[in-house]
C-alpha atoms as a PDB file:
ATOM      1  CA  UNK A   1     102.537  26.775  81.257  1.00  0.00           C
ATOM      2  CA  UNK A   2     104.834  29.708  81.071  1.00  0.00           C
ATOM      3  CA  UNK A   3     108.697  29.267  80.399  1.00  0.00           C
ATOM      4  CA  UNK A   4     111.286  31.602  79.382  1.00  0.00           C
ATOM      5  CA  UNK A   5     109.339  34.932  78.214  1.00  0.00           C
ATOM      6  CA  UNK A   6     109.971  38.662  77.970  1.00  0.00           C
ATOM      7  CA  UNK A   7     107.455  40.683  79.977  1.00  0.00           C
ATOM      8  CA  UNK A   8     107.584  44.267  78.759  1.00  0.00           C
ATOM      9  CA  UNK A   9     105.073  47.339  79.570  1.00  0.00           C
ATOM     10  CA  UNK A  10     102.137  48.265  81.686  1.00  0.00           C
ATOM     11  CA  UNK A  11     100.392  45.193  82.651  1.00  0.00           C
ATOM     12  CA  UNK A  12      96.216  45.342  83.886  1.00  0.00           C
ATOM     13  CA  UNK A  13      96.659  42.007  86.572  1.00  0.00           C
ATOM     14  CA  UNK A  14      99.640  39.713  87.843  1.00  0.00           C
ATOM     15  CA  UNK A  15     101.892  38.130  85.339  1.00  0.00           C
ATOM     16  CA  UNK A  16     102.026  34.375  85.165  1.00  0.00           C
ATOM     17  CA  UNK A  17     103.769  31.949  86.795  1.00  0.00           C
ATOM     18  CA  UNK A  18     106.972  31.738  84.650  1.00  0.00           C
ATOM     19  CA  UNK A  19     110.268  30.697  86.556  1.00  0.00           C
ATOM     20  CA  UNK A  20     112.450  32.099  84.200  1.00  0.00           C
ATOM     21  CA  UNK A  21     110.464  34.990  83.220  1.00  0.00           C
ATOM     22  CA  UNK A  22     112.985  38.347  82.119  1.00  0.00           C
ATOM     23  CA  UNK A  23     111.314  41.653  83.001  1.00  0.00           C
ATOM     24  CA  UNK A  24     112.993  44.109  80.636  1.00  0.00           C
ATOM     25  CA  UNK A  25     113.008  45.806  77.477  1.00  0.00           C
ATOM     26  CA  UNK A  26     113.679  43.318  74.482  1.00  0.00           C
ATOM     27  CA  UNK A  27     115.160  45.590  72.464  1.00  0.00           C
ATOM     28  CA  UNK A  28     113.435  45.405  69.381  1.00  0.00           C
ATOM     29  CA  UNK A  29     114.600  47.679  66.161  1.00  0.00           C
ATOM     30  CA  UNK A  30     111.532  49.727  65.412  1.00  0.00           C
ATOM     31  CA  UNK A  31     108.415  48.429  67.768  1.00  0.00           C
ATOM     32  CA  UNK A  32     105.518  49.218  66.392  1.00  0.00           C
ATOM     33  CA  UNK A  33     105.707  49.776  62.917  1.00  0.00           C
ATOM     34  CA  UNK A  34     104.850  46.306  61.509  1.00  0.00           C
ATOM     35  CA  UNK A  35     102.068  45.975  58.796  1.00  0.00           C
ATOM     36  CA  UNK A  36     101.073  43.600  55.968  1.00  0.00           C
ATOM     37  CA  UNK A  37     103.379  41.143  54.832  1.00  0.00           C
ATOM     38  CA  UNK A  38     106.593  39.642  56.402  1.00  0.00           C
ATOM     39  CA  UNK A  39     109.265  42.457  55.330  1.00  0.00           C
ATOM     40  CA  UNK A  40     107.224  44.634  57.330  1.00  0.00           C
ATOM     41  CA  UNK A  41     108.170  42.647  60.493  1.00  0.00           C
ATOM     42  CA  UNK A  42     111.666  43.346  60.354  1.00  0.00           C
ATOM     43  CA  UNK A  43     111.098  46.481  63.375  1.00  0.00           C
ATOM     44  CA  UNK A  44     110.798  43.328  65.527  1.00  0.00           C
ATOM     45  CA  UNK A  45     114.240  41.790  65.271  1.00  0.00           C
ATOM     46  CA  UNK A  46     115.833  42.031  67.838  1.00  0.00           C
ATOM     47  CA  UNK A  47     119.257  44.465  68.477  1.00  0.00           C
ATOM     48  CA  UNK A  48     122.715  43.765  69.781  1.00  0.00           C
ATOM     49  CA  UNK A  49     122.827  43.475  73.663  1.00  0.00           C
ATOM     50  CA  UNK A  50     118.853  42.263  74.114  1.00  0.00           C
ATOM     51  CA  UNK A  51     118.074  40.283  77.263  1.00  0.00           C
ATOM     52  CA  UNK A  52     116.114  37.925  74.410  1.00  0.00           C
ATOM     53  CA  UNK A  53     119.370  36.884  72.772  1.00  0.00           C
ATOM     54  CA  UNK A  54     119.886  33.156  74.086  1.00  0.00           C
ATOM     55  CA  UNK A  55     117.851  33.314  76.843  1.00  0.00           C
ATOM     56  CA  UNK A  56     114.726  31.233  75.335  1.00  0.00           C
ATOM     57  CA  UNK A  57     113.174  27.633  75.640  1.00  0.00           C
ATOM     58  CA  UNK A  58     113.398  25.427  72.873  1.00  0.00           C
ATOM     59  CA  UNK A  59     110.419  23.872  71.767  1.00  0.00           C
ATOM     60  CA  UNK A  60     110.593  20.583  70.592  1.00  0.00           C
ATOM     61  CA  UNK A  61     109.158  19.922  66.684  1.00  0.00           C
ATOM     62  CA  UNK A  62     109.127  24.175  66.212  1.00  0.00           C
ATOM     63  CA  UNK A  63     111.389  23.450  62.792  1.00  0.00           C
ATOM     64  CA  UNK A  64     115.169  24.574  62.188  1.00  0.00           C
ATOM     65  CA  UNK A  65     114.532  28.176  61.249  1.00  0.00           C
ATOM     66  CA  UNK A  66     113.196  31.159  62.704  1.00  0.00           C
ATOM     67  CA  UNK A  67     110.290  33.121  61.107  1.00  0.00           C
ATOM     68  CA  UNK A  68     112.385  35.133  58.969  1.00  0.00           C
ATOM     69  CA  UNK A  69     113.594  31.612  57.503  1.00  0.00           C
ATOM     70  CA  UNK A  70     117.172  31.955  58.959  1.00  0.00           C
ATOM     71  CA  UNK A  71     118.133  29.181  60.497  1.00  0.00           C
ATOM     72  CA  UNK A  72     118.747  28.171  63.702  1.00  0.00           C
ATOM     73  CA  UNK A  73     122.457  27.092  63.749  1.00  0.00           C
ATOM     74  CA  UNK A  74     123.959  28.462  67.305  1.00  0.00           C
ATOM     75  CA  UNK A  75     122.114  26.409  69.480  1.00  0.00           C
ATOM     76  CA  UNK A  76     121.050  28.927  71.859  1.00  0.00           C
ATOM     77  CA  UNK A  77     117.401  29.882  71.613  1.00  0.00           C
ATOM     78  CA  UNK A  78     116.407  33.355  71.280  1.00  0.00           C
ATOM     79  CA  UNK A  79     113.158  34.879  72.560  1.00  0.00           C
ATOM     80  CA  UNK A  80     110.929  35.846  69.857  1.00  0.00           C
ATOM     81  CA  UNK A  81     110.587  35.396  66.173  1.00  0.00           C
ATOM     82  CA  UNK A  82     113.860  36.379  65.178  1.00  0.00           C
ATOM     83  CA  UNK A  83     117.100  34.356  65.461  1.00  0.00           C
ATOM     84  CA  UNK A  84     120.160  36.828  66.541  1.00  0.00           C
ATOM     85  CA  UNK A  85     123.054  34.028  64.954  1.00  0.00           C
END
């Protein structure tokens, strides 16, 4: 099942069945310049004015912070790994 996801770039075959699926850019920092190690992750966050910024599904049992360990305190879900509070 597919619920509440960003679909960005060239894609090969159909996307899936997602009724709230957003087709745009999610704004990310600095895409594509991740690497070893969690610090290195931080070109993923997303920026001011993303489609991704309360517009996600929350999942039961996922924990109280995001995987930067900043909680998750607004009650709006983001898209992503990163928590825009």
């Amino acid at each position: 099942m597919f619920r509440g996801n960003c679909y960005f770039g060239p894609w090969k075959n159909a996307l899936p069945e997602d009724p709230q699926a957003i087709l745009a850019d999610p704004m990310f920092e600095a895409p594509g310049t991740g690497g070893l190690g969690i610090e290195t992750l931080k070109g993923y966050i997303l920026r001011k004015g993303s489609p991704c910024i309360d517009a996600g599904v929350k999942v039961p049992g996922a924990g109280e912070r995001d995987y930067f360990g900043n909680p998750l305190k607004d009650g709006k879900t983001d898209i992503g790994a990163f928590e825009a509070n």
